[in-house]
Protein backbone atom coordinates (compact mmCIF):
# COMPACT_ATOMS: atom_id res chain seq x y z
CA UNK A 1 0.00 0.00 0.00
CA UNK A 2 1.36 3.29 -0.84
CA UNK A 3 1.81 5.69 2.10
CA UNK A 4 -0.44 9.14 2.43
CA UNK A 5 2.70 11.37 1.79
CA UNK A 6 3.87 9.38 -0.96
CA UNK A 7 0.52 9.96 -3.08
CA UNK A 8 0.61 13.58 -1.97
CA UNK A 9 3.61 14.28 -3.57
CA UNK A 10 2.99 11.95 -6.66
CA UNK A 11 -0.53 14.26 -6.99
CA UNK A 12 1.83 17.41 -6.51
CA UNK A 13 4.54 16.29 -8.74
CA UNK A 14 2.47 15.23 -12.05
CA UNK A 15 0.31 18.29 -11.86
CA UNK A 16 3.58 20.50 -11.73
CA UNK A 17 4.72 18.39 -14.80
CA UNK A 18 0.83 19.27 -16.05
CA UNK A 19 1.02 22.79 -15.68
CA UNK A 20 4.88 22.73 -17.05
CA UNK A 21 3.70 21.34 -20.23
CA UNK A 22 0.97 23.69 -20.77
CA UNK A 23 2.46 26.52 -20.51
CA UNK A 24 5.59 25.15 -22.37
CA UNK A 25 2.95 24.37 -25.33
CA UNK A 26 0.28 27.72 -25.15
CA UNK A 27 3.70 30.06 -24.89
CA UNK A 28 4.20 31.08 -28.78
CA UNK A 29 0.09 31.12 -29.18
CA UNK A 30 0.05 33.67 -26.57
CA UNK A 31 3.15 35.82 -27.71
CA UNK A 32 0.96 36.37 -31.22
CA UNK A 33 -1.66 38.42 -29.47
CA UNK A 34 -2.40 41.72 -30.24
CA UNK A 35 -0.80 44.25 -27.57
CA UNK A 36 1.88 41.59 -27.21
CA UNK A 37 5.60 42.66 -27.01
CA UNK A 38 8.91 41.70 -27.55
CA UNK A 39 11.51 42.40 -24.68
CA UNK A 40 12.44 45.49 -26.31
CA UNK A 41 8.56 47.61 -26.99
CA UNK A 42 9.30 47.51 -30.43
CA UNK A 43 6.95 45.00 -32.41
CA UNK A 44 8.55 46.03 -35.66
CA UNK A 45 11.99 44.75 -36.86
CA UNK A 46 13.82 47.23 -38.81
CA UNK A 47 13.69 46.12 -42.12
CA UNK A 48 9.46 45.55 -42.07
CA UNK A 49 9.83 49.21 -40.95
CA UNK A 50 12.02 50.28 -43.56
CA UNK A 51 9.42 48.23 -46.11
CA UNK A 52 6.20 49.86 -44.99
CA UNK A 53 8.35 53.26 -44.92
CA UNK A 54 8.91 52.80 -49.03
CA UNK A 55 5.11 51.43 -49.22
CA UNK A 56 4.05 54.29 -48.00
CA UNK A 57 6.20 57.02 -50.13
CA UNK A 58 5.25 55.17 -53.35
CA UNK A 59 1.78 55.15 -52.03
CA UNK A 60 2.03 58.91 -51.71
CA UNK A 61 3.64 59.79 -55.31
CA UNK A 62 1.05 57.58 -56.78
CA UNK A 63 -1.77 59.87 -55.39
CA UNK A 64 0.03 62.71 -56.83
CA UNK A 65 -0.61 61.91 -59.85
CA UNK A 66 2.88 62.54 -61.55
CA UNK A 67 2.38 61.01 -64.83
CA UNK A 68 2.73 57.49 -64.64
CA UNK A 69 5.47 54.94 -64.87
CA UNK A 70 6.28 52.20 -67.88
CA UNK A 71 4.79 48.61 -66.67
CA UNK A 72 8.10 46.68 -67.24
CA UNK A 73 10.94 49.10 -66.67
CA UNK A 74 9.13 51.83 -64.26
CA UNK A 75 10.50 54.70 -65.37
CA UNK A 76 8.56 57.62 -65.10
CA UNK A 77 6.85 58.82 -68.67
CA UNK A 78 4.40 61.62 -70.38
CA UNK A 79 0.94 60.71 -70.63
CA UNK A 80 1.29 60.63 -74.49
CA UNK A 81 4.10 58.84 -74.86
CA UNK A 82 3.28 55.56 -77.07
CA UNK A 83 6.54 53.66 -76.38
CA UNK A 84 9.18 53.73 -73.00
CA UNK A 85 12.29 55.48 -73.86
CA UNK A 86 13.96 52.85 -71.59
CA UNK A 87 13.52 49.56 -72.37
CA UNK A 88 10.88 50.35 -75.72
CA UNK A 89 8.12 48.55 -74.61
CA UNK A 90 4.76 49.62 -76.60
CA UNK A 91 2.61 51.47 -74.36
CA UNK A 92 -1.00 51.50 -76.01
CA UNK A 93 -2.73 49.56 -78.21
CA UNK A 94 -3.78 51.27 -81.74
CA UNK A 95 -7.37 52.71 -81.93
């Protein structure tokens, strides 16, 4: 027969293990929340910083309205031009 204290700590022992394993497992569910931080307050690395920073300056010139750009080469053309300067692609179709 196993003694009182022995079962205690067997109880005590597997339910440490229990709640061990469940945090080990929820952790990285939990660190996706929104309002969750890294160590440092800074949810953004640098370069997904520097990304959206460019997203958002082309986002700007394109509501601008500065002409528009060739689809294959981008550089920046007149409204009338029928062929890119650059690379020569044809810009419109004929009417």
């Amino acid at each position: 027969m196993v003694s009182g204290g022995l079962l205690e700590m067997t109880f005590l022992v597997v339910f440490i293990l229990s709640v061990l394993t469940i945090i080990f497992i929820s952790y990285p569910f939990f660190k996706k929340w929104p309002g969750a931080t890294n160590s440092g307050g800074n949810n953004q690395s640098p370069r997904s910083s520097d990304i959206e920073s460019e997203i958002e300056r082309q986002v700007l010139e394109l509501r601008k309205g500065e002409g528009f750009r060739c689809p294959q080469c981008g550089v920046p053309l007149k409204k009338d031009d029928l062929f890119c300067f650059q690379c020569g692609v044809h810009l419109r179709k004929k009417e």
